[in-house]
Each structure stands twice: as C-alpha cells, then as structure tokens.
Protein backbone atom coordinates (compact mmCIF):
# COMPACT_ATOMS: atom_id res chain seq x y z
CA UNK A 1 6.98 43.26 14.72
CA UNK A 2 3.92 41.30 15.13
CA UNK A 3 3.68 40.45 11.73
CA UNK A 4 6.83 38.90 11.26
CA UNK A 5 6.10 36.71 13.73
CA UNK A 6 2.70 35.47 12.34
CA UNK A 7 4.53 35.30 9.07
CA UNK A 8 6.91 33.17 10.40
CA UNK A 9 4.27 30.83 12.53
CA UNK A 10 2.13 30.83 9.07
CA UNK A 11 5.80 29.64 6.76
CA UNK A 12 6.56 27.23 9.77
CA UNK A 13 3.11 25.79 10.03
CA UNK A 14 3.06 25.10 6.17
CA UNK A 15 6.24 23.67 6.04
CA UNK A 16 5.29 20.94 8.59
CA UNK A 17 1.79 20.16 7.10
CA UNK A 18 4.33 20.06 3.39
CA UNK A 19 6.66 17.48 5.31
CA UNK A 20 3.97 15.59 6.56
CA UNK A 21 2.17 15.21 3.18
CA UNK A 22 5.60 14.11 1.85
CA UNK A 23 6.27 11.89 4.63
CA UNK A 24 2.81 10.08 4.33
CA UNK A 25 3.66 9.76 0.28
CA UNK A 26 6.48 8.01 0.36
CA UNK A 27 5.51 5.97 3.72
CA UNK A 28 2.23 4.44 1.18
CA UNK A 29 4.41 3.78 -1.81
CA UNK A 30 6.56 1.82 0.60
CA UNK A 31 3.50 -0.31 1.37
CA UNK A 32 2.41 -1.07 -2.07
CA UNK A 33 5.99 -2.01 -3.16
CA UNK A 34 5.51 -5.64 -1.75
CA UNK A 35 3.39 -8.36 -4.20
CA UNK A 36 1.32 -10.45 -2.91
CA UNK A 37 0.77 -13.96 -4.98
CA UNK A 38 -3.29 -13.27 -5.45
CA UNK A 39 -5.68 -10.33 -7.17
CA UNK A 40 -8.90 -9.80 -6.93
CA UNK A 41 -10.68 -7.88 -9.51
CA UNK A 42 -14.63 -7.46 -10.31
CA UNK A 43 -17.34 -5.20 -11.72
CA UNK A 44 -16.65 -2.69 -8.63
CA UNK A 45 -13.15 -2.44 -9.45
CA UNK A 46 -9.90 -3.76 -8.90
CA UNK A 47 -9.60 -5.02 -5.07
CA UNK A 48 -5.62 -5.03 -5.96
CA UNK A 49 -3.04 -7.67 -5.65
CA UNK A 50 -2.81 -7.66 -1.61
CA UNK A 51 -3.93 -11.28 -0.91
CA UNK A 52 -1.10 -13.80 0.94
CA UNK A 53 -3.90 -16.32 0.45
CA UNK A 54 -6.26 -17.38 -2.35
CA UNK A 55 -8.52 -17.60 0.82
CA UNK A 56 -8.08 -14.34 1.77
CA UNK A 57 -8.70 -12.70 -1.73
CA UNK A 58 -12.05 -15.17 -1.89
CA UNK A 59 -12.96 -13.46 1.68
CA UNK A 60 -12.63 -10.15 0.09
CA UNK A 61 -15.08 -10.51 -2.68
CA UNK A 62 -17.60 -12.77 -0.89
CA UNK A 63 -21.13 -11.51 -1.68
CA UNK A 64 -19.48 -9.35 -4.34
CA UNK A 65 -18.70 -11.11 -6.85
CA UNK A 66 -15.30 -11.41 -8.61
CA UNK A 67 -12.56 -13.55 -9.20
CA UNK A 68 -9.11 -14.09 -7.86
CA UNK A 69 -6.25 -14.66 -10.26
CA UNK A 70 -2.47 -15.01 -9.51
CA UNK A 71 -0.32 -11.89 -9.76
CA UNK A 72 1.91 -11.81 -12.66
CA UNK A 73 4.53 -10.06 -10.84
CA UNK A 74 4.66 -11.56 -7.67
CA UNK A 75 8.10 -13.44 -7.38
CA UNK A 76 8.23 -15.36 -4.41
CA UNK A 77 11.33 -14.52 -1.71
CA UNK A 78 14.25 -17.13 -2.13
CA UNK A 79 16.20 -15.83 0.97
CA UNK A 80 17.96 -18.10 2.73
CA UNK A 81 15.35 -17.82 5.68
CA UNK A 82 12.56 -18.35 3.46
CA UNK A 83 13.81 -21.80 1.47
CA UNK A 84 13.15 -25.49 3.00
CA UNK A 85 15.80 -26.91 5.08
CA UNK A 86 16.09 -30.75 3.22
C-alpha cells in the first residue's frame, strides 16, 4: 500500500513540475511576440529587437559597442486609441 501512494505523490509531483515548464513556455513566447521599432546587435551578440526607444537600445550597448538599427518587422499599432485625434 505504501508504494502506491509514493507512486502516486512521485506521477503527481511530475505532472505539476511538466505543467509548470509548459506554462512558463508559452507565458515567454507570449512576451517575445510584441516588436519593438529598434535592435541592437554587436560583436557579443544580438541584444534583440526590445527597444521602444532608439535611446533605450543606445543605453543598452553603452560601453559595449554596437549599433542600433530599426526592426524590419515592427509595424506600428493603428488602433483607434493609438492614432492622432486632428
């Protein structure tokens, strides 16, 4: 009888550390699904394309070296909220 039960507390235990793993998967590819408008890139690597500002992407590679270029695939939002009332 004892057994089963540390089976079963082994097969649970997985199975939460499995849904947590999954959980925290698709949680990050939610977060890297937005564009930003600026990438920063050097001879350490790519710093990715996670800069709102060309300030902040300069920031980032301060005293490292690098450059900032515009992402290609950033498309900025044309909601409603986000257009210029005239």
């Amino acid at each position: 009888m004892r057994t089963s039960t540390m089976r079963n507390f082994i097969l649970g235990a997985a199975a939460l550390a499995l849904a947590g793993v999954i959980l925290s998967f698709a949680a990050s590819n939610a977060a890297q699904a937005q564009e930003y408008p600026y990438c920063a890139s050097g001879t350490w690597g790519a710093g990715g394309c996670t800069y709102a500002t060309l300030y902040q992407c300069r920031a980032f590679i301060s005293g490292a070296g690098g450059s900032c270029v515009r992402n290609p695939r950033y498309t900025p939002d044309t909601s409603s909220f986000a257009r210029k009332r005239r």
